[in-house]
C-alpha atoms as a PDB file:
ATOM      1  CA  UNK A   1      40.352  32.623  -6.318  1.00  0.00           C
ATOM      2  CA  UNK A   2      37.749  34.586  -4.304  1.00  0.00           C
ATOM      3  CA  UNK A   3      36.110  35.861  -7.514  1.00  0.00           C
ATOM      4  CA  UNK A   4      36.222  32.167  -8.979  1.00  0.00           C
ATOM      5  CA  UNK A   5      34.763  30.872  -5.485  1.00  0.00           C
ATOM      6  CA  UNK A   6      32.740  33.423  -4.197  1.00  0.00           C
ATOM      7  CA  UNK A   7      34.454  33.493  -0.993  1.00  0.00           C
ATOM      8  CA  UNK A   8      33.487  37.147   0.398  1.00  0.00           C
ATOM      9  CA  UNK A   9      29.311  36.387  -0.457  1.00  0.00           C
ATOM     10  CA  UNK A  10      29.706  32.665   0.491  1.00  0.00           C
ATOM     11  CA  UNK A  11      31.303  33.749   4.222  1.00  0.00           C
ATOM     12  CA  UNK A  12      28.584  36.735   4.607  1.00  0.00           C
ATOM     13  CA  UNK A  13      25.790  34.354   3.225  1.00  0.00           C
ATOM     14  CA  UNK A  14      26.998  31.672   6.211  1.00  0.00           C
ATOM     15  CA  UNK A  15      28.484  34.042   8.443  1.00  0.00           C
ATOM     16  CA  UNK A  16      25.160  33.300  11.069  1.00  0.00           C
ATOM     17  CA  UNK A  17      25.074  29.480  10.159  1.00  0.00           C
ATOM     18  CA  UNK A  18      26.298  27.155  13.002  1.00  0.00           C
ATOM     19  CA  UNK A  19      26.983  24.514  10.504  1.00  0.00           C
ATOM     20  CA  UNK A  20      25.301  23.567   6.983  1.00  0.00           C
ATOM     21  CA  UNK A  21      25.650  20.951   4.066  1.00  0.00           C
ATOM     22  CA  UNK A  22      26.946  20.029   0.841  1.00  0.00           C
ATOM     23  CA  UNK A  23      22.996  20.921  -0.510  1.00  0.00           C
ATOM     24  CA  UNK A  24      23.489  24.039   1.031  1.00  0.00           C
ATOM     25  CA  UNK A  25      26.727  24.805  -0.638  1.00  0.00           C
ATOM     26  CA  UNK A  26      24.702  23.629  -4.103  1.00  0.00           C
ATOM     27  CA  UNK A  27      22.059  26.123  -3.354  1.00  0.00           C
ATOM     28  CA  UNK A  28      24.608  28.916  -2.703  1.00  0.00           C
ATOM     29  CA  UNK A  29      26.163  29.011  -6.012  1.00  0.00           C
ATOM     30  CA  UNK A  30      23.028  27.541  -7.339  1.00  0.00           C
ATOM     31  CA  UNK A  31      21.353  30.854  -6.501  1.00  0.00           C
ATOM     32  CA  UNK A  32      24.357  33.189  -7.996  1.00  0.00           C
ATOM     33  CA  UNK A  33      24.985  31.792 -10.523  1.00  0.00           C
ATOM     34  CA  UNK A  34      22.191  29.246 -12.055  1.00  0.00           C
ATOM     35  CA  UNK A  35      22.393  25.480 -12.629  1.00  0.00           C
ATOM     36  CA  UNK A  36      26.050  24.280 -11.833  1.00  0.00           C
ATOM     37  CA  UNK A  37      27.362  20.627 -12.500  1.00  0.00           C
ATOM     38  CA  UNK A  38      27.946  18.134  -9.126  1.00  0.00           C
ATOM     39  CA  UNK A  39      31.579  17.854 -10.602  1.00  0.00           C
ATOM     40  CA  UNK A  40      32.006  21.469 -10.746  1.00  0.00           C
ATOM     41  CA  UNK A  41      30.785  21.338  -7.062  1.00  0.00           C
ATOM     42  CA  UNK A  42      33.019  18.840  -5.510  1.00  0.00           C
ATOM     43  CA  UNK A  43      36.238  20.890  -7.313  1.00  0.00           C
ATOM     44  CA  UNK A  44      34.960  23.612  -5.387  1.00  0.00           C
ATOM     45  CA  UNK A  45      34.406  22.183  -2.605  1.00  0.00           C
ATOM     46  CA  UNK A  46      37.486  20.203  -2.767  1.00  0.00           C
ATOM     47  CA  UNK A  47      39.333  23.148  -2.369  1.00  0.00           C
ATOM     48  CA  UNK A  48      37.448  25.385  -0.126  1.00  0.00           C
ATOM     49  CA  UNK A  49      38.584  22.863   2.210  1.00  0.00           C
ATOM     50  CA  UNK A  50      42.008  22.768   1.563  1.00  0.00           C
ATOM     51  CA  UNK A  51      42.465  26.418   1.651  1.00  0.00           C
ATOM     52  CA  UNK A  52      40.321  26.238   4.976  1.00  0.00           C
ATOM     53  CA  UNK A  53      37.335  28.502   3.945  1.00  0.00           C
ATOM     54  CA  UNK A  54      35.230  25.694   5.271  1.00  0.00           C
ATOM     55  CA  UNK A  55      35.795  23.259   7.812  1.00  0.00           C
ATOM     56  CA  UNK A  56      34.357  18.856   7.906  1.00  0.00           C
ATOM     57  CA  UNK A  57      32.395  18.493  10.736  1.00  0.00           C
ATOM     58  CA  UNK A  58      30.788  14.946   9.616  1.00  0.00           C
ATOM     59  CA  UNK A  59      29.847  13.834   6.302  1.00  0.00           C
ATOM     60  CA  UNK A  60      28.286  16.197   4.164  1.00  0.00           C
ATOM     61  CA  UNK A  61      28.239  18.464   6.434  1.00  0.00           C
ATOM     62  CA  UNK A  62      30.483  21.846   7.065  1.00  0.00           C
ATOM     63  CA  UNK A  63      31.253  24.996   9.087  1.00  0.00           C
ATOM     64  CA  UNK A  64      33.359  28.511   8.191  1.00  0.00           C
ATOM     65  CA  UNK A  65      36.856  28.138   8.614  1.00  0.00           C
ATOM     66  CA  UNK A  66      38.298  30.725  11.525  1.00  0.00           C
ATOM     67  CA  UNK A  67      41.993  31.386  10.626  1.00  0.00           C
ATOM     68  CA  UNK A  68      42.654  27.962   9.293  1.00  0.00           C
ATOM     69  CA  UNK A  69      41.386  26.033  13.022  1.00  0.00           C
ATOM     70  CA  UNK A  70      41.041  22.621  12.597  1.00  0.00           C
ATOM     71  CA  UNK A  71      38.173  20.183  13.228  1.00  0.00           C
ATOM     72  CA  UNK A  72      39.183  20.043  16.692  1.00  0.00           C
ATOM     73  CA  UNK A  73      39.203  23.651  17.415  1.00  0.00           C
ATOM     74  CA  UNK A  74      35.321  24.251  16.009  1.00  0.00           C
ATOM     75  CA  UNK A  75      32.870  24.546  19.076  1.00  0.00           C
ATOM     76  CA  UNK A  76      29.589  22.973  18.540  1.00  0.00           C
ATOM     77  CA  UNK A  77      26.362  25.678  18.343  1.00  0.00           C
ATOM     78  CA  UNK A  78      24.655  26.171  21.879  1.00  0.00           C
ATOM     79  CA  UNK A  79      21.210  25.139  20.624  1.00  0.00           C
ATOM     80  CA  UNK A  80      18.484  27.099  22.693  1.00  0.00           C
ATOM     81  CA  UNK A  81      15.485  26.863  19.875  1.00  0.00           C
ATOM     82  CA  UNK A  82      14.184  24.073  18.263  1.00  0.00           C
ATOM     83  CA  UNK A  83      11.669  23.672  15.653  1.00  0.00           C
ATOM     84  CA  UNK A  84       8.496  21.612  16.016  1.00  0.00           C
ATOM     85  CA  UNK A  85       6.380  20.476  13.317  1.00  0.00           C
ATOM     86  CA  UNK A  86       2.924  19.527  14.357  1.00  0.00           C
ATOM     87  CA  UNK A  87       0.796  18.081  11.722  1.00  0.00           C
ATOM     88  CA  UNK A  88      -3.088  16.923  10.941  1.00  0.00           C
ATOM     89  CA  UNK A  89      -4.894  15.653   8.295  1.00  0.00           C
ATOM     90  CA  UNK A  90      -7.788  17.447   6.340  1.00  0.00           C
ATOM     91  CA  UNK A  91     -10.641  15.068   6.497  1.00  0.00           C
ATOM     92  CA  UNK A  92      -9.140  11.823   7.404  1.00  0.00           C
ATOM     93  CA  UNK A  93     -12.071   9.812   7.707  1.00  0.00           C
ATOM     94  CA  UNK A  94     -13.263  10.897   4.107  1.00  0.00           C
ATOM     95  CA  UNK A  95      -9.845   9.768   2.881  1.00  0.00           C
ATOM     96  CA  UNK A  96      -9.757   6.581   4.512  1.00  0.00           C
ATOM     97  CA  UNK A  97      -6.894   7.451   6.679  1.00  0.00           C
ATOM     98  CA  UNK A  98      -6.403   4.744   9.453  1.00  0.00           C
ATOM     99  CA  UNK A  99      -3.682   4.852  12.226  1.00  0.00           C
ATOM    100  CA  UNK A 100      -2.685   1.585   9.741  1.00  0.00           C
ATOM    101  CA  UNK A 101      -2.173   4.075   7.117  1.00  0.00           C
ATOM    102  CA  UNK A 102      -0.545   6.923   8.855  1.00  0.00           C
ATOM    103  CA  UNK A 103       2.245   4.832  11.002  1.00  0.00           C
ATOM    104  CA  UNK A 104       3.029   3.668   7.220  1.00  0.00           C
ATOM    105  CA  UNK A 105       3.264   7.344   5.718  1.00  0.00           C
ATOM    106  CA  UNK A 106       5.482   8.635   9.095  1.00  0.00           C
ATOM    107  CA  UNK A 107       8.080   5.829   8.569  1.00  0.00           C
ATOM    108  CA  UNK A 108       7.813   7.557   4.916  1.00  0.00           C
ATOM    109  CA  UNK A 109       8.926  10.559   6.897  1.00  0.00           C
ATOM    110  CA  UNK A 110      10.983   9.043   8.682  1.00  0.00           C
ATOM    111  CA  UNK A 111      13.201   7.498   6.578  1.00  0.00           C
ATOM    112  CA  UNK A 112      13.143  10.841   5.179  1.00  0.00           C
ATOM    113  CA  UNK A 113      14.340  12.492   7.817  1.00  0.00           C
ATOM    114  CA  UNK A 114      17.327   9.569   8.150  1.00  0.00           C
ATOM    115  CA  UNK A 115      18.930  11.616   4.751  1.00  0.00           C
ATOM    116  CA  UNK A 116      18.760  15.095   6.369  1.00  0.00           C
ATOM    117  CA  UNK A 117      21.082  16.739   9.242  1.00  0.00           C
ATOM    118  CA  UNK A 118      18.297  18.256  11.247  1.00  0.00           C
ATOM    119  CA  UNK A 119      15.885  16.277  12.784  1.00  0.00           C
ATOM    120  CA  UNK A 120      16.209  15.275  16.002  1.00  0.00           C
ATOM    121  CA  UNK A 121      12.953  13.152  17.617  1.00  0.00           C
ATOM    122  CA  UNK A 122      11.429  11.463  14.700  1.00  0.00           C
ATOM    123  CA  UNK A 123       8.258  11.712  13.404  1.00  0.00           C
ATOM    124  CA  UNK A 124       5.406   9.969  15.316  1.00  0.00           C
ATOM    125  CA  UNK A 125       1.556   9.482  15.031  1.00  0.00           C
ATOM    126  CA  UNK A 126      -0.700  10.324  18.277  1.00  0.00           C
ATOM    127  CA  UNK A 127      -3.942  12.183  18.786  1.00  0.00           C
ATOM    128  CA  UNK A 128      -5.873  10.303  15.926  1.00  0.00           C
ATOM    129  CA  UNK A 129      -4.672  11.536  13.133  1.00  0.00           C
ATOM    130  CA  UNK A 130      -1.348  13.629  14.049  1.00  0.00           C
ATOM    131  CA  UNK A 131       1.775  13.379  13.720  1.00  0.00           C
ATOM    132  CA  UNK A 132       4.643  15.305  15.126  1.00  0.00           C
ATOM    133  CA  UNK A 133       8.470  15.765  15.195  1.00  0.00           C
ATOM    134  CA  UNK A 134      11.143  17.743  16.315  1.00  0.00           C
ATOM    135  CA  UNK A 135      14.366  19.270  14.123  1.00  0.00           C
ATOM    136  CA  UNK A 136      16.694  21.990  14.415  1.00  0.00           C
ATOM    137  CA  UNK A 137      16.330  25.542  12.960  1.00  0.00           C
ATOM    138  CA  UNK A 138      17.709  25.368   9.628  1.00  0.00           C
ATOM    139  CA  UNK A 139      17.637  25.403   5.819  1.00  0.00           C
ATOM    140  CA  UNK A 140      16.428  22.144   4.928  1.00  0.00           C
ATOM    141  CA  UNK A 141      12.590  23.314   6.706  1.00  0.00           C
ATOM    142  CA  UNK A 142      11.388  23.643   3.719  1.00  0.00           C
ATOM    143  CA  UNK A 143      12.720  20.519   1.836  1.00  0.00           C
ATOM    144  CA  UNK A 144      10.914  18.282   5.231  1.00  0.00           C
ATOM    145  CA  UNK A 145       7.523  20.927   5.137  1.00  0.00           C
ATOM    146  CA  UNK A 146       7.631  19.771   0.856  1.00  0.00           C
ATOM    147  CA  UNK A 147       8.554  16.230   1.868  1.00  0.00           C
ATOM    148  CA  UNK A 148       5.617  16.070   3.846  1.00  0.00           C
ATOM    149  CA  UNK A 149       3.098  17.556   1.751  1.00  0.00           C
ATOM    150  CA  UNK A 150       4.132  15.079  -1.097  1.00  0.00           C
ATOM    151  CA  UNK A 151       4.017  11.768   1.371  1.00  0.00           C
ATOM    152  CA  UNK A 152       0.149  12.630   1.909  1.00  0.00           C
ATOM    153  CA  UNK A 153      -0.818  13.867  -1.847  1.00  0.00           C
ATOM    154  CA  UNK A 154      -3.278  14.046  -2.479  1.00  0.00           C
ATOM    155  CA  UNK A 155      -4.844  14.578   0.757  1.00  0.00           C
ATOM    156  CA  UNK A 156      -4.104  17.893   2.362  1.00  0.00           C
ATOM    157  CA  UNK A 157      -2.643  18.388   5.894  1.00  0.00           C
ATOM    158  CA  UNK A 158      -2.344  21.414   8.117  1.00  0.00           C
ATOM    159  CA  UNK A 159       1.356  22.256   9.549  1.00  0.00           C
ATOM    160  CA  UNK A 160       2.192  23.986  12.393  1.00  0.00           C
ATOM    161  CA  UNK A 161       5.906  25.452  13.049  1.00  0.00           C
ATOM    162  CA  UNK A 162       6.858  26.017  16.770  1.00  0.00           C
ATOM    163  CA  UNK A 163      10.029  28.047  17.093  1.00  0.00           C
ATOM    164  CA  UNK A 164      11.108  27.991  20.705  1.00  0.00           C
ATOM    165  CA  UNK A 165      12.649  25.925  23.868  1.00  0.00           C
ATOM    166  CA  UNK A 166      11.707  22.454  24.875  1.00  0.00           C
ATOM    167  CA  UNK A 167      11.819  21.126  27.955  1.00  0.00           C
ATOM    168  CA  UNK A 168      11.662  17.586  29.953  1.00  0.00           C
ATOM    169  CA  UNK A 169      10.680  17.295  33.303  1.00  0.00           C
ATOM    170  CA  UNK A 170      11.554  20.831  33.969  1.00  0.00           C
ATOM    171  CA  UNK A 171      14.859  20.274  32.193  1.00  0.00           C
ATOM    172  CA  UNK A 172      16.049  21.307  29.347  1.00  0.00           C
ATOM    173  CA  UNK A 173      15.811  19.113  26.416  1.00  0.00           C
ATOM    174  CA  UNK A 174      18.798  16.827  25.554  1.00  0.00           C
ATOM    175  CA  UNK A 175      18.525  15.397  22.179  1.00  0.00           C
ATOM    176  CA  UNK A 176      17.932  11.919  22.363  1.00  0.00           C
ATOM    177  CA  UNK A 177      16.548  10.175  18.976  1.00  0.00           C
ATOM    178  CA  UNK A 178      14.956   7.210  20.507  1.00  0.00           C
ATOM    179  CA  UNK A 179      12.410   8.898  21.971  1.00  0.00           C
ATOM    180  CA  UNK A 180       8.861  10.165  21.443  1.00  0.00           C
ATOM    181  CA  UNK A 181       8.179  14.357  20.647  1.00  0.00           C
ATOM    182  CA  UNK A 182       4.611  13.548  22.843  1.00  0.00           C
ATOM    183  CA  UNK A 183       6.408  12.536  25.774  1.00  0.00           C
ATOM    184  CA  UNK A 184       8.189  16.433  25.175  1.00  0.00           C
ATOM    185  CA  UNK A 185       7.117  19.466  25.855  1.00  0.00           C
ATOM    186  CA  UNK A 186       7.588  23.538  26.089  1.00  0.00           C
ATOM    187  CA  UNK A 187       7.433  26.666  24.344  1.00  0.00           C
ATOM    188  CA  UNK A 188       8.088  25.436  20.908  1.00  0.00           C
ATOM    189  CA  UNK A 189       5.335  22.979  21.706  1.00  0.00           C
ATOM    190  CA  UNK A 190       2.625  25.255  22.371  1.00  0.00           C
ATOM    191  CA  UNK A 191       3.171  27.383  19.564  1.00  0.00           C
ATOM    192  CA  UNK A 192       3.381  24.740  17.142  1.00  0.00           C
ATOM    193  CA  UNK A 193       0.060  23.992  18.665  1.00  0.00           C
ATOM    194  CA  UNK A 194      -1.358  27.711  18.194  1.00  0.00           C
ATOM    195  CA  UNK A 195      -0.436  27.321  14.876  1.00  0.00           C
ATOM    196  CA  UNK A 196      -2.271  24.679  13.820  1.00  0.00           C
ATOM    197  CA  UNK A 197      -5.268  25.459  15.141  1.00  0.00           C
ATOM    198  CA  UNK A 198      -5.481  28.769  13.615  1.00  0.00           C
ATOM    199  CA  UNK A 199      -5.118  27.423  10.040  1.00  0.00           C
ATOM    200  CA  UNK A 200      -8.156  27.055   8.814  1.00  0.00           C
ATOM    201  CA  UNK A 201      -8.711  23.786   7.050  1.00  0.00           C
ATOM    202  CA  UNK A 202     -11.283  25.183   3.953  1.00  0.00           C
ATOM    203  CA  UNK A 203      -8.423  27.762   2.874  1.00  0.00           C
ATOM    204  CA  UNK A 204      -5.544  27.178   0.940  1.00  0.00           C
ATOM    205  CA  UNK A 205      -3.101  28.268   3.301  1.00  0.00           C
ATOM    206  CA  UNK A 206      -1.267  25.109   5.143  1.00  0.00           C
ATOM    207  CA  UNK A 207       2.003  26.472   7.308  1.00  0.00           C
ATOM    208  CA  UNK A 208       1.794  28.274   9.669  1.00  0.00           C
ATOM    209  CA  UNK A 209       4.522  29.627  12.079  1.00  0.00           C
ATOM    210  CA  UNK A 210       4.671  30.651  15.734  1.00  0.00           C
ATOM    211  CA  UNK A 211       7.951  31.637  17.207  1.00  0.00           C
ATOM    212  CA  UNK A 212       8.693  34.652  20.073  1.00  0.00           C
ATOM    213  CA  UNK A 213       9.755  36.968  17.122  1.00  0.00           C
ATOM    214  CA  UNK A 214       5.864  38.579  15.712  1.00  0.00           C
ATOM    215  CA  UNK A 215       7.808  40.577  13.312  1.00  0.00           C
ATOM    216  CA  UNK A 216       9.533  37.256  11.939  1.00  0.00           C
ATOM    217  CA  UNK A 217       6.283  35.450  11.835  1.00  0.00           C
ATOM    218  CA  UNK A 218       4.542  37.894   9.878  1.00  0.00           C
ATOM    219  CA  UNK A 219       6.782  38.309   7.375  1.00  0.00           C
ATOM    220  CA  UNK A 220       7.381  34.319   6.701  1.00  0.00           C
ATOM    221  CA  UNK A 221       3.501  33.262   7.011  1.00  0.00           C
ATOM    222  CA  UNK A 222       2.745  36.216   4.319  1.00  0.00           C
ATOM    223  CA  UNK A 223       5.044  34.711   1.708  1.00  0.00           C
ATOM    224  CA  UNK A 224       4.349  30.922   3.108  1.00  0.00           C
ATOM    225  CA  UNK A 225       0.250  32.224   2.299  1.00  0.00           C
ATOM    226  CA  UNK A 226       1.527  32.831  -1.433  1.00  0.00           C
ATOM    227  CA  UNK A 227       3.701  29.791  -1.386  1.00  0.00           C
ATOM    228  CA  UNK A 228       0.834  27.545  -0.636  1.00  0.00           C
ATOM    229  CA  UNK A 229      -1.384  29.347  -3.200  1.00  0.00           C
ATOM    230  CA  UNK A 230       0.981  28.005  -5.937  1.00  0.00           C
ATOM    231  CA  UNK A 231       1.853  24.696  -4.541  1.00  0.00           C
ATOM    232  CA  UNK A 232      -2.079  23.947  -3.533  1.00  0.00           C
ATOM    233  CA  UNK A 233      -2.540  24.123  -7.220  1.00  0.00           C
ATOM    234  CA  UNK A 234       0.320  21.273  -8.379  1.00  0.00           C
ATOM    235  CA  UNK A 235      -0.236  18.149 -10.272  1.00  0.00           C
ATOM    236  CA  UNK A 236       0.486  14.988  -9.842  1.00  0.00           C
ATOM    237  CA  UNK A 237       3.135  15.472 -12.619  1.00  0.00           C
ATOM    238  CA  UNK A 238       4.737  18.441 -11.136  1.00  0.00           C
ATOM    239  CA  UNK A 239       4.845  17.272  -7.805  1.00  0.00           C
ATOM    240  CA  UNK A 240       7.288  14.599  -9.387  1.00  0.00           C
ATOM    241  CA  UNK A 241       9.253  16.430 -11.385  1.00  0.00           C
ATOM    242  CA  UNK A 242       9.628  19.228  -8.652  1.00  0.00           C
ATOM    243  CA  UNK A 243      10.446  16.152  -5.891  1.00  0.00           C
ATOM    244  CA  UNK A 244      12.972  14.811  -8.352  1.00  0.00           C
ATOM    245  CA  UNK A 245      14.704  17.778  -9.229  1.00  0.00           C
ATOM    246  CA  UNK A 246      15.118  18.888  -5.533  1.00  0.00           C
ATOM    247  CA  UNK A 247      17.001  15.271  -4.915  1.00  0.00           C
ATOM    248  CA  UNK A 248      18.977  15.171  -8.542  1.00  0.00           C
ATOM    249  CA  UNK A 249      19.795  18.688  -9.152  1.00  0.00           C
ATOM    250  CA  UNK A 250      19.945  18.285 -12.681  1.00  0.00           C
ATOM    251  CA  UNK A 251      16.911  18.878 -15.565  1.00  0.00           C
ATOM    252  CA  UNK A 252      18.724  16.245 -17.294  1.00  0.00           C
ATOM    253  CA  UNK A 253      18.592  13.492 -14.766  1.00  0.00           C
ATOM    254  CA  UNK A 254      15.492  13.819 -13.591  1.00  0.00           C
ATOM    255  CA  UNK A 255      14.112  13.915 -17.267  1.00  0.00           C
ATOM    256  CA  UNK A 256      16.080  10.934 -18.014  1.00  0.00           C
ATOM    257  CA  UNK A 257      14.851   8.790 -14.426  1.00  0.00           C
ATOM    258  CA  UNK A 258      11.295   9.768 -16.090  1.00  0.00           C
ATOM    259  CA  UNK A 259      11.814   8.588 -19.560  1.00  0.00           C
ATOM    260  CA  UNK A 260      11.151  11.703 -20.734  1.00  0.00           C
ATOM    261  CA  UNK A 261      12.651  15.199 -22.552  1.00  0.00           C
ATOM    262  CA  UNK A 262      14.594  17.809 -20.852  1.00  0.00           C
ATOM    263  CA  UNK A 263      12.343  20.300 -21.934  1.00  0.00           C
ATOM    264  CA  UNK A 264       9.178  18.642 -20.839  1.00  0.00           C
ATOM    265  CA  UNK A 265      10.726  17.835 -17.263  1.00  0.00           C
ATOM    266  CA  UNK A 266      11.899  22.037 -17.294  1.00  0.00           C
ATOM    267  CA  UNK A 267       8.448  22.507 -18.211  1.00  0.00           C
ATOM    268  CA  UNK A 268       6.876  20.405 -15.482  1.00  0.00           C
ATOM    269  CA  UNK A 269       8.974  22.384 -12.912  1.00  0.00           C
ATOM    270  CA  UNK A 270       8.659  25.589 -14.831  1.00  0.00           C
ATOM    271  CA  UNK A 271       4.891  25.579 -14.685  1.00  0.00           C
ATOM    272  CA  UNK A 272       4.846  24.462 -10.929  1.00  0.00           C
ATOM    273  CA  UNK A 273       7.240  28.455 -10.638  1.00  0.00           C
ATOM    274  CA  UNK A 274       9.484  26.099  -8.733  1.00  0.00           C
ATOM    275  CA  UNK A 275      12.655  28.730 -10.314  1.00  0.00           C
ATOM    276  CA  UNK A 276      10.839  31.419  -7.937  1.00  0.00           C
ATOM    277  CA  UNK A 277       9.462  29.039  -4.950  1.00  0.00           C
ATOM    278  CA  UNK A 278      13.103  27.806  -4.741  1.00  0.00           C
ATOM    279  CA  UNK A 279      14.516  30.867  -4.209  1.00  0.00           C
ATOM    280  CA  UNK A 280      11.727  32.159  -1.942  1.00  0.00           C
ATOM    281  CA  UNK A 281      12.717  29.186   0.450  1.00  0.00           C
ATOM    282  CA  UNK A 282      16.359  29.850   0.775  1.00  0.00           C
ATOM    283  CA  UNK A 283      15.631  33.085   1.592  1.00  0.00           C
ATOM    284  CA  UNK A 284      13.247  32.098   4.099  1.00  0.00           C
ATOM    285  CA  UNK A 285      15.179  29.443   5.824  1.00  0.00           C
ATOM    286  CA  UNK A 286      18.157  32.146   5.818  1.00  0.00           C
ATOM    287  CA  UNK A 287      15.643  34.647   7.826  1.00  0.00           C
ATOM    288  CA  UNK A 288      15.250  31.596  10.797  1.00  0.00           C
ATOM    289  CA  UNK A 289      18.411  30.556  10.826  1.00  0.00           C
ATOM    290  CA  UNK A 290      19.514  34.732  11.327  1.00  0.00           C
ATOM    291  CA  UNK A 291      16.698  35.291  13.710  1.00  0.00           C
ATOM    292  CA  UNK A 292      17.299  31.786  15.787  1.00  0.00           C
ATOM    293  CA  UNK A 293      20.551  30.332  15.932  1.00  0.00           C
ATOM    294  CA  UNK A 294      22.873  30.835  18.008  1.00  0.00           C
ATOM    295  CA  UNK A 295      26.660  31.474  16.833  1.00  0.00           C
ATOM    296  CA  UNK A 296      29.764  29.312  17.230  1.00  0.00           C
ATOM    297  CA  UNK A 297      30.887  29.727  20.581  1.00  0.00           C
ATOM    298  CA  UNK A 298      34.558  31.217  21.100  1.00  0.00           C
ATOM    299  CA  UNK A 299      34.623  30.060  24.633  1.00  0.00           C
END
């Protein structure tokens, strides 16, 4: 069973992982082994839980298994990072973009963000033509940094990543989604801030991270530089087919929602290096979520 499975490389691959998702689980085996079916998924998954390797937390959404405890035995993370994600838009005023026009494109966001398991204060527009939110450290970063890239295309924006603590009032933060990340503020702030103003809007290059670890940031803004190289240069066409394979997992399906061929829809995604870009990102968001989350607590 723990050949079939891959339990030994799926508990070292989460072993640092508070918690993580059914998409995650995908993009395990995904990344072993290649383009597996959603049925073949669920069997798995179906019985990874019954033997215990993983645990339910909520819907979609897991943690390792410690000696068969059950749901009410797993400890929730101690959070002490968060991840802010400040954003701007290149040129606004050439583009026509009126605070009409964002609000619309952050509910975009927004609604977004409603599908995923780590964002914690919404999306909102301030400063002209920003927008900002807050999530937890995880490895759907890149899925939101791609989401929000495609909401604005064609129009560019610059994104700054803050890795760090927020606070409120001299308190530390308590996640509340009703409120607003301006009224917020701390470490993770400031950097997110730094960020953005260091990237420099006539270059290709649009993340940028800040966190206390230099070591960390210089590795992931190196390969983020060579990620936004090849994803500056997308079509319209590939950004599709890349967006709609990322939500259907399947050439087939997303050639089929397009009215097209399997091969042209591989092609579409081939040409975009999404094969390579994909992996690069799980390998990225597994470097955060190593360097910045905290373990399950035994206490």
């Amino acid at each position: 069973m723990d050949k079939k499975l891959g339990i030994t490389e799926l508990k070292n691959y989460f072993s640092n992982w508070p918690s993580f998702t059914y998409e995650d689980l995908y993009r395990f085996y995904q990344y072993n082994e290649g383009e597996i079916s959603k049925n073949l998924l669920n069997t798995r998954v179906a019985i990874l839980k019954k033997e215990k390797i993983i645990i339910r937390i909520r819907s979609g959404v897991y943690q390792l298994g410690k000696d068969g405890i059950d749901k009410e035995g797993v400890k929730n993370p101690s959070i002490t990072n968060y991840l802010v994600v400040t954003g701007d838009i290149i040129d606004s005023k050439r583009h026509r973009i009126t605070g009409k026009v964002l609000e619309t494109k952050v509910r975009q966001l927004n609604e977004d963000m409603k599908k995923r398991n780590s964002g914690v204060v919404p999306f909102s527009s301030s400063r002209g033509d920003e927008f900002q939110g807050v999530f937890l450290i995880g490895p759907e970063i890149f899925d939101m940094i791609r989401n929000v890239r495609h909401t604005f295309h064609p129009v560019k924006v610059r994104i700054g990543l803050g890795i760090g603590m927020i606070e409120e009032g001299g308190q530390p933060f308590k996640e509340d989604p009703g409120r607003s990340s301006w009224d917020l503020n701390g470490e993770a702030f400031q950097k997110a801030r730094v960020a953005l103003d260091q990237l420099n809007p006539t270059k290709k290059s649009r993340v940028l991270l800040h966190s206390p670890n230099s070591e960390g940031n210089q590795t992931f803004n190196l390969v983020q530089r060579l990620m936004d190289t090849i994803v500056g240069d997308w079509s319209d066409k590939q950004w599709e087919a890349v967006q709609l394979y990322n939500q259907l997992k399947s050439y087939e399906a997303g050639a089929k929602e397009l009215g097209i061929s399997k091969s042209s829809f591989y092609q579409r995604c081939s040409s975009a290096k999404w094969d390579i870009l994909r992996e690069t990102e799980n390998e990225l968001s597994h470097l955060l979520v190593q360097k910045y989350l905290v373990g399950i607590s035994e206490g």
